[in-house]
PDB file of N, CA and C in Angstrom:
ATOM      1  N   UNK A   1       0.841  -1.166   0.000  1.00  0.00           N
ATOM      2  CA  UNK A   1       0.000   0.000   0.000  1.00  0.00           C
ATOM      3  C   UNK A   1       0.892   1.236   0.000  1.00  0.00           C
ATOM      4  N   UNK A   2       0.459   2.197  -0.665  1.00  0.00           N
ATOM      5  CA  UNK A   2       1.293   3.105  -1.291  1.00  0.00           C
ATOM      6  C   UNK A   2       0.016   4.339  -0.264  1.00  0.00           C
ATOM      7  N   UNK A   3       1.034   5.372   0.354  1.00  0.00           N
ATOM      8  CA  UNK A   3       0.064   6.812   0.423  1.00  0.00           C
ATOM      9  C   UNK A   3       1.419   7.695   0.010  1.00  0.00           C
ATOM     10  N   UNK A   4       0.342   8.773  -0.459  1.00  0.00           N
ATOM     11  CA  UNK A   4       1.302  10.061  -0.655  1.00  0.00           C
ATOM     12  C   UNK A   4       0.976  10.825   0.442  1.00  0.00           C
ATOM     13  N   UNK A   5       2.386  11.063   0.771  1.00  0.00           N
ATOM     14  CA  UNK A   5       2.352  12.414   1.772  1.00  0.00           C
ATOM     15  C   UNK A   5       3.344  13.597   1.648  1.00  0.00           C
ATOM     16  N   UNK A   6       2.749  14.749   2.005  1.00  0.00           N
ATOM     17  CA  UNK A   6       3.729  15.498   1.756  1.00  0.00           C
ATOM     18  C   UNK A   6       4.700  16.186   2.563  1.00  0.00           C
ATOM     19  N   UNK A   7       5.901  16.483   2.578  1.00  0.00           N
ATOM     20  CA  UNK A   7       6.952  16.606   2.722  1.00  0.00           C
ATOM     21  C   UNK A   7       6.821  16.897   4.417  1.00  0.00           C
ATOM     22  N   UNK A   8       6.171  17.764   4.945  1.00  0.00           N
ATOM     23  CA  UNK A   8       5.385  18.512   5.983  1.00  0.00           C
ATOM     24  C   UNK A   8       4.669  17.070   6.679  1.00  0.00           C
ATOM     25  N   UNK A   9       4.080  16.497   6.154  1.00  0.00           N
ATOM     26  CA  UNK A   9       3.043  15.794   6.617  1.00  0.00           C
ATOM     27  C   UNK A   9       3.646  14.308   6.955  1.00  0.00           C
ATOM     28  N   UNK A  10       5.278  14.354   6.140  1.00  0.00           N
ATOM     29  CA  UNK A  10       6.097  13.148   6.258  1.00  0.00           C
ATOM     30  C   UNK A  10       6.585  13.850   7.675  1.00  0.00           C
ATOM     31  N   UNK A  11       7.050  14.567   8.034  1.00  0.00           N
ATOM     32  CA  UNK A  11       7.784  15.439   9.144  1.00  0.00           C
ATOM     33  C   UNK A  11       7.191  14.927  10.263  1.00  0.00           C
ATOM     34  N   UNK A  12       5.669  15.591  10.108  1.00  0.00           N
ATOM     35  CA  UNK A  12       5.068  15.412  11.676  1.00  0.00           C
ATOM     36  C   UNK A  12       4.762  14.035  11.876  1.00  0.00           C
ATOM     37  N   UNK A  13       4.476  13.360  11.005  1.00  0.00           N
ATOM     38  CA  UNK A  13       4.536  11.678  11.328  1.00  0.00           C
ATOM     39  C   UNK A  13       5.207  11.098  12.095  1.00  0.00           C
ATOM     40  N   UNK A  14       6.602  11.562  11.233  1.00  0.00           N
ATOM     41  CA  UNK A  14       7.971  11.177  11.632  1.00  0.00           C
ATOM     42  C   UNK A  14       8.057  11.546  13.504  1.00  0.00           C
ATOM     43  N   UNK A  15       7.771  12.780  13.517  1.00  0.00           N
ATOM     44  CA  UNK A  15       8.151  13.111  15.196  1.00  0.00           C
ATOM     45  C   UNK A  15       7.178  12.726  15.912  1.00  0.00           C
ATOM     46  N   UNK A  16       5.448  12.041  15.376  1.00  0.00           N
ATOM     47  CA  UNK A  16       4.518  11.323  16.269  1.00  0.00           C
ATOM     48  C   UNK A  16       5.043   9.952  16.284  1.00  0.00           C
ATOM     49  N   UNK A  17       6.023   9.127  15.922  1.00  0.00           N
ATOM     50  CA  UNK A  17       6.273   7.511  16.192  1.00  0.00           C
ATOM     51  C   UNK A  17       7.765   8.052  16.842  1.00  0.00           C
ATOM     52  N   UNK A  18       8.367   8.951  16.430  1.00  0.00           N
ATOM     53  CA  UNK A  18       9.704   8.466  17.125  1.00  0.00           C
ATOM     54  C   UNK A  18       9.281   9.495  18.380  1.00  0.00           C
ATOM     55  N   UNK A  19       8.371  10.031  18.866  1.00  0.00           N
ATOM     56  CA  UNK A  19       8.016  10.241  20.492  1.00  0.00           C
ATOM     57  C   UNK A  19       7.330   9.187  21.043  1.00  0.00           C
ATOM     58  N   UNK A  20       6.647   8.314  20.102  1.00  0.00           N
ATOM     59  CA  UNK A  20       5.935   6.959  20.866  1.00  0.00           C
ATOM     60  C   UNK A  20       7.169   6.166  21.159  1.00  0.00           C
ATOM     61  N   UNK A  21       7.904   6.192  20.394  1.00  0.00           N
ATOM     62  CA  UNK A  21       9.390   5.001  20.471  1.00  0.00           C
ATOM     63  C   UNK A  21       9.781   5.577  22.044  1.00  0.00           C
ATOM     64  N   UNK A  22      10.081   6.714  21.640  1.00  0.00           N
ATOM     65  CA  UNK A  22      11.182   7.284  23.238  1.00  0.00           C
ATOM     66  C   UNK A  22       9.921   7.172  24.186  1.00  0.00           C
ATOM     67  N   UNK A  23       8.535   7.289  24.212  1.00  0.00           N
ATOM     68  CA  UNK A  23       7.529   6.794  25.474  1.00  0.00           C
ATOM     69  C   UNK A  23       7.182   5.489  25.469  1.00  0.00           C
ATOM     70  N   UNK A  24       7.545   4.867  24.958  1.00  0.00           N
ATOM     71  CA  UNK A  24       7.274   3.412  25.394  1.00  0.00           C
ATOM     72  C   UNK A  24       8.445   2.434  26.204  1.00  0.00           C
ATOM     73  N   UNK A  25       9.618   2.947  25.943  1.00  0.00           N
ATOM     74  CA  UNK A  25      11.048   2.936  27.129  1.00  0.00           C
ATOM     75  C   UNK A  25      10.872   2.819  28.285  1.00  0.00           C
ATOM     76  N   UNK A  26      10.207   3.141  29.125  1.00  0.00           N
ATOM     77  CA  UNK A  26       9.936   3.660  30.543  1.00  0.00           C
ATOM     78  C   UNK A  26       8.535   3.100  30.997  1.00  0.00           C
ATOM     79  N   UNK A  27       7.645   2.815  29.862  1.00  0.00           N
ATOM     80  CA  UNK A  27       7.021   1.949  30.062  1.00  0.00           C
ATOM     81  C   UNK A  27       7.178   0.773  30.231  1.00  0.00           C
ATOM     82  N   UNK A  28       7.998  -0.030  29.156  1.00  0.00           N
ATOM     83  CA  UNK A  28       8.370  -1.320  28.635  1.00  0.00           C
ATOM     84  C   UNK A  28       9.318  -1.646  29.991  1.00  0.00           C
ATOM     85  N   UNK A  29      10.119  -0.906  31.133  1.00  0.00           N
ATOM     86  CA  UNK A  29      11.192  -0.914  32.083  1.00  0.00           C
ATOM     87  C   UNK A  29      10.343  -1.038  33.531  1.00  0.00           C
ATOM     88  N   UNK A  30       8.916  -0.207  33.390  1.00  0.00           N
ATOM     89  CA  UNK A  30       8.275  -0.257  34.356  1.00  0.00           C
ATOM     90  C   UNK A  30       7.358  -0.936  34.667  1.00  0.00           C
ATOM     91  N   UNK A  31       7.084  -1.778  33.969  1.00  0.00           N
ATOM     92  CA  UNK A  31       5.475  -2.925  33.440  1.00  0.00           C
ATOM     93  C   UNK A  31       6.341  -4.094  34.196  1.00  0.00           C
ATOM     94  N   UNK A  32       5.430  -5.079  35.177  1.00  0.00           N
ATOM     95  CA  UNK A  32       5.754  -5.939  35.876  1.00  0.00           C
ATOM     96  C   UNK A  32       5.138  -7.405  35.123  1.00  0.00           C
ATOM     97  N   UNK A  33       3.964  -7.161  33.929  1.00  0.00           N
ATOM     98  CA  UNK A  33       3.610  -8.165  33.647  1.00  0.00           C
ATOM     99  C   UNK A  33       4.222  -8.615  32.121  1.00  0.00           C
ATOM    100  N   UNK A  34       5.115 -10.089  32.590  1.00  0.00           N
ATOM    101  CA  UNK A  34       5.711 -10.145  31.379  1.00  0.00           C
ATOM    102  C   UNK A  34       5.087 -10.224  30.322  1.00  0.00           C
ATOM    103  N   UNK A  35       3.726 -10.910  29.858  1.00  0.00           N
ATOM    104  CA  UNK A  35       3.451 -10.643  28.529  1.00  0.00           C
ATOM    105  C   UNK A  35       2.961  -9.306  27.713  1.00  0.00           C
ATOM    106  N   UNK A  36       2.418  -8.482  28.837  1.00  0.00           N
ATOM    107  CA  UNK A  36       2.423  -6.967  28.429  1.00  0.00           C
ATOM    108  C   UNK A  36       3.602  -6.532  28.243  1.00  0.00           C
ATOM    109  N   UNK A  37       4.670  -6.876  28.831  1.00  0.00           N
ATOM    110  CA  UNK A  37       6.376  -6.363  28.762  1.00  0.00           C
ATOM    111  C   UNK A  37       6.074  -6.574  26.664  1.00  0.00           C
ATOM    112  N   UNK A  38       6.008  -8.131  26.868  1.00  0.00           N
ATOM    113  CA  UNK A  38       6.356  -8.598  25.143  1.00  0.00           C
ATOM    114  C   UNK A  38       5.499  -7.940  24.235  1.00  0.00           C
ATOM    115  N   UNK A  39       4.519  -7.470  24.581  1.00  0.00           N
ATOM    116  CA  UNK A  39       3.639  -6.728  23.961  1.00  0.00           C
ATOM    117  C   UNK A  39       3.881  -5.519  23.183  1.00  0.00           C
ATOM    118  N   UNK A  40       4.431  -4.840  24.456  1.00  0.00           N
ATOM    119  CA  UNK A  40       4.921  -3.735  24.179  1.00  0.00           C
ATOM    120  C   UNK A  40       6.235  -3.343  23.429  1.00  0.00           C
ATOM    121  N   UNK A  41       6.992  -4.249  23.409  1.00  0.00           N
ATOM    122  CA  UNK A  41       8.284  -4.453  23.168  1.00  0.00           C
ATOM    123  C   UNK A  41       7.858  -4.698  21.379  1.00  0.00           C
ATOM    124  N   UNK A  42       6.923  -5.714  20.960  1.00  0.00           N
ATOM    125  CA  UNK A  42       6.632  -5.347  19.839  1.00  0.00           C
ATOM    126  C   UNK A  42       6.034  -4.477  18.878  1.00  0.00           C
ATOM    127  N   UNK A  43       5.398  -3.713  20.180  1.00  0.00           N
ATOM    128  CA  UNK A  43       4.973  -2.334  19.723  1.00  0.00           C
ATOM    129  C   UNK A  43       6.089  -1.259  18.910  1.00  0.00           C
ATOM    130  N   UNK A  44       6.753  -1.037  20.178  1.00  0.00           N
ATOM    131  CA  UNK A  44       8.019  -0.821  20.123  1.00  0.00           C
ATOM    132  C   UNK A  44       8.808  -1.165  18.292  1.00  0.00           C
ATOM    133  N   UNK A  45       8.771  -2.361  18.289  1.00  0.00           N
ATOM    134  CA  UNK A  45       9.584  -2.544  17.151  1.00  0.00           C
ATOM    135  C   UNK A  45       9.019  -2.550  15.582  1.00  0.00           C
ATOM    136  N   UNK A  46       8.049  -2.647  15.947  1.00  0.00           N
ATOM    137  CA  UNK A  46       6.678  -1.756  14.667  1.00  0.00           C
ATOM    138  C   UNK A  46       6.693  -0.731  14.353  1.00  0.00           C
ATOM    139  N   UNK A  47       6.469  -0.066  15.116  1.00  0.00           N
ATOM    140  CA  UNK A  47       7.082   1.777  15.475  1.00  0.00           C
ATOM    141  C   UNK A  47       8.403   1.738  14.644  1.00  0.00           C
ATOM    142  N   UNK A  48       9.886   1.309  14.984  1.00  0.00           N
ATOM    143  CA  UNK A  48      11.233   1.648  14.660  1.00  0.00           C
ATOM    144  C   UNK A  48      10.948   1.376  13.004  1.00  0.00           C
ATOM    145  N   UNK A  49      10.238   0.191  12.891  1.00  0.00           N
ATOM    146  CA  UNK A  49      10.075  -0.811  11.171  1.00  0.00           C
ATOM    147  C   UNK A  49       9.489   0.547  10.334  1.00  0.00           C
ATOM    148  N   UNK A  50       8.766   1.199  11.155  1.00  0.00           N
ATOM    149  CA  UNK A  50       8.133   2.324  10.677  1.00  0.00           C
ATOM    150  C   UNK A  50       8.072   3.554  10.458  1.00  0.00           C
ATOM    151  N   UNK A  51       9.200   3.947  11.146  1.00  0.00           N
ATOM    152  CA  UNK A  51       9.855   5.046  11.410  1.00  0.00           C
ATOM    153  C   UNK A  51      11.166   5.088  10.375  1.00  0.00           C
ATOM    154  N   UNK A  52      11.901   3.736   9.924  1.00  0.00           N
ATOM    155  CA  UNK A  52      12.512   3.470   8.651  1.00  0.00           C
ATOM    156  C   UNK A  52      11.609   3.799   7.491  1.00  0.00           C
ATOM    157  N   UNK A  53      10.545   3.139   7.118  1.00  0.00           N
ATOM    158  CA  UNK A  53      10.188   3.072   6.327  1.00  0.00           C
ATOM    159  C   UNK A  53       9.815   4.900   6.302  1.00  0.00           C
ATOM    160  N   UNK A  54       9.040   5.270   6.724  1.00  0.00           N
ATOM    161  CA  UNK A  54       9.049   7.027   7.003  1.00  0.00           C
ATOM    162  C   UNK A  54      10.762   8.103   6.597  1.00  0.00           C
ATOM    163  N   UNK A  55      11.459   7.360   6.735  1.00  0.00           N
ATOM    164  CA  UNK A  55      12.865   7.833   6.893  1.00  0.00           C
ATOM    165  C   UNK A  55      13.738   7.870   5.115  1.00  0.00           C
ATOM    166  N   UNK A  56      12.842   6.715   4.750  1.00  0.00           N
ATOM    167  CA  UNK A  56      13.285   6.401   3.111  1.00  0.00           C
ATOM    168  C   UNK A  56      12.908   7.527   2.265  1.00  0.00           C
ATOM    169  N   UNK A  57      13.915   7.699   1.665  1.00  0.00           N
ATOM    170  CA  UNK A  57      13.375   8.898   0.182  1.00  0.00           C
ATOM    171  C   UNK A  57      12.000   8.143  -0.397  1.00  0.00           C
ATOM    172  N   UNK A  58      10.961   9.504  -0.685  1.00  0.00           N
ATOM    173  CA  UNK A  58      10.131   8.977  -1.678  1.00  0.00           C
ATOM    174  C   UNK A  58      10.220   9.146  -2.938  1.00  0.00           C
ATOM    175  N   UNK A  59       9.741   8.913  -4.258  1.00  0.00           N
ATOM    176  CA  UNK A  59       9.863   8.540  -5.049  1.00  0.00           C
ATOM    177  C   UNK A  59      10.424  10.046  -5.751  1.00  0.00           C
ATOM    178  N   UNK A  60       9.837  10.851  -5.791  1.00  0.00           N
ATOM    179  CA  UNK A  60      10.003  11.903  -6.131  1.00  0.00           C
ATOM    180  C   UNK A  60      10.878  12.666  -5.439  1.00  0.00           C
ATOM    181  N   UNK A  61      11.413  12.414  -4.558  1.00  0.00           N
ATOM    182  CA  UNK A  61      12.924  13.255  -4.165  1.00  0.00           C
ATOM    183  C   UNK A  61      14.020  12.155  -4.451  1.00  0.00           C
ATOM    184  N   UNK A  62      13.873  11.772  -5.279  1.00  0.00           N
ATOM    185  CA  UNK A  62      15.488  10.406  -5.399  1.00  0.00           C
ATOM    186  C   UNK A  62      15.768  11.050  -6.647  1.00  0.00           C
ATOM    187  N   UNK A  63      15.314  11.924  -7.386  1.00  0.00           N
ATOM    188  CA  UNK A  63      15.532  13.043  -8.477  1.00  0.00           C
ATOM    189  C   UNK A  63      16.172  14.403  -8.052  1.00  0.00           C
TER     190      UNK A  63
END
């Protein structure tokens, strides 16, 4: 699945997952129940998968 976004709209994305990344740290350290720990931890790494993919040139700036 393909969206267009624009340049602005790639930005603020970008700084709404990588502030979930840095708030889920302190969660993931403070949570006593391990399968919520694992839970979160894959949250966590969905977010980063996604925050790459956000991070990649789009099609039209590789020109």
């Amino acid at each position: 699945m393909n969206i267009d976004l624009t340049s602005e709209e790639r930005e603020v994305l970008l700084a709404l997952v990588e502030r979930e990344i840095t708030d889920l740290g302190p969660e993931i350290r403070h949570t006593r129940t391990r399968t919520y720990r694992e839970d979160l931890k894959d949250q966590q790494r969905t977010l980063r998968n996604l925050f790459q993919h956000l991070r990649e040139p789009q099609p039209a700036e590789r020109f």
